[in-house]
Protein backbone atom coordinates (compact mmCIF):
# COMPACT_ATOMS: atom_id res chain seq x y z
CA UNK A 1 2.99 -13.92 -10.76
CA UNK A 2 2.69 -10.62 -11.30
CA UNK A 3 0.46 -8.42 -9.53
CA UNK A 4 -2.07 -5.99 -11.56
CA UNK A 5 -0.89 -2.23 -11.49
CA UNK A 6 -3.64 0.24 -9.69
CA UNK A 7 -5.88 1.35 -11.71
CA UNK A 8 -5.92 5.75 -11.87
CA UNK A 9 -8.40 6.29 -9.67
CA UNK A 10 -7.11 3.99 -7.04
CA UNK A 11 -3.57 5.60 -7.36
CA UNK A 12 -5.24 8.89 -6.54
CA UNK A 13 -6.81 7.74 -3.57
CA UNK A 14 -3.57 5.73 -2.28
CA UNK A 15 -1.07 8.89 -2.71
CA UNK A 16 -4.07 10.86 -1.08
CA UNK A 17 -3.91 8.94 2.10
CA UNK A 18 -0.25 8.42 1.86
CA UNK A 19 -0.06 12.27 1.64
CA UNK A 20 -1.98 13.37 4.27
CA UNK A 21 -0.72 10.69 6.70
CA UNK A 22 2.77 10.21 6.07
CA UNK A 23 4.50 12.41 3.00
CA UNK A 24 4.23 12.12 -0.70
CA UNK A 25 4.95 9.17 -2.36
CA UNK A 26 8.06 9.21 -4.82
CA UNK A 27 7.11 5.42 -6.09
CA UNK A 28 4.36 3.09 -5.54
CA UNK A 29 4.85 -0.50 -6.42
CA UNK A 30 1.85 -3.08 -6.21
CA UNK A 31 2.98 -6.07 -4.17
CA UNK A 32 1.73 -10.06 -4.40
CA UNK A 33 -0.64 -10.45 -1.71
CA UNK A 34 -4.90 -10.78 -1.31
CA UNK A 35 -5.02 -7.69 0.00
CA UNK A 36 -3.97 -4.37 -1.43
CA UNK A 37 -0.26 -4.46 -0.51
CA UNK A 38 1.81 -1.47 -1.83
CA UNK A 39 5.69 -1.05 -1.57
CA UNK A 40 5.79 2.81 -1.18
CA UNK A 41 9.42 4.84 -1.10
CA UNK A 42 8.37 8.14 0.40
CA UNK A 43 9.52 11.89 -0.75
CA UNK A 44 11.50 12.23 2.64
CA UNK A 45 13.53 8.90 1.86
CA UNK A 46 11.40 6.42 3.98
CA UNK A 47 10.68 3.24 2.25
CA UNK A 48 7.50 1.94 3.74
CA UNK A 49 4.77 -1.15 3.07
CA UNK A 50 0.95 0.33 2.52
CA UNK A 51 -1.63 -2.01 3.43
CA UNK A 52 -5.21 -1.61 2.68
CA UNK A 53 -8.77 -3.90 2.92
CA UNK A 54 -11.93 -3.89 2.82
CA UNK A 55 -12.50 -6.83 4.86
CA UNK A 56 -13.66 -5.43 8.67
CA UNK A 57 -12.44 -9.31 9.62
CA UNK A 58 -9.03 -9.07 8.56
CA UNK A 59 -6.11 -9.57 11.11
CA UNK A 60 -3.26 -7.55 9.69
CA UNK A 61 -1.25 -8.10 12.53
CA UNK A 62 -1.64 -11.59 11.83
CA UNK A 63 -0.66 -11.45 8.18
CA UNK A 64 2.04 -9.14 9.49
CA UNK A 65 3.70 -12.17 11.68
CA UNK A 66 3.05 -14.85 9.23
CA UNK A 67 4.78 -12.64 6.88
């Protein structure tokens, strides 16, 4: 199952972040997941994982050892 793509305005806002935090983003790819999970291969050659919520309760480090 396919995730869906970002929507415009929600790619705008991830390379914004990604930008001012860690480089500009060369390709973002949505990944399966309930939260936003992003596959992101960075302008200086770094391929990295993006993860974003909205849930204040969320463990990530959790997900991140279940993973």
């Amino acid at each position: 199952m396919n995730p869906d793509p970002l929507q415009p305005r929600e790619l705008e806002a991830v390379e914004g972040v990604l930008a001012s935090g860690w480089g500009r983003a060369v390709r973002i790819e949505r990944l399966p997941g309930e939260n936003l999970n992003l596959a992101v291969a960075l302008e200086d050659g770094r391929d990295v994982v993006f993860k974003a919520t909205v849930d204040p309760e969320v463990r990530v480090e959790l997900e991140e050892a279940l993973a």
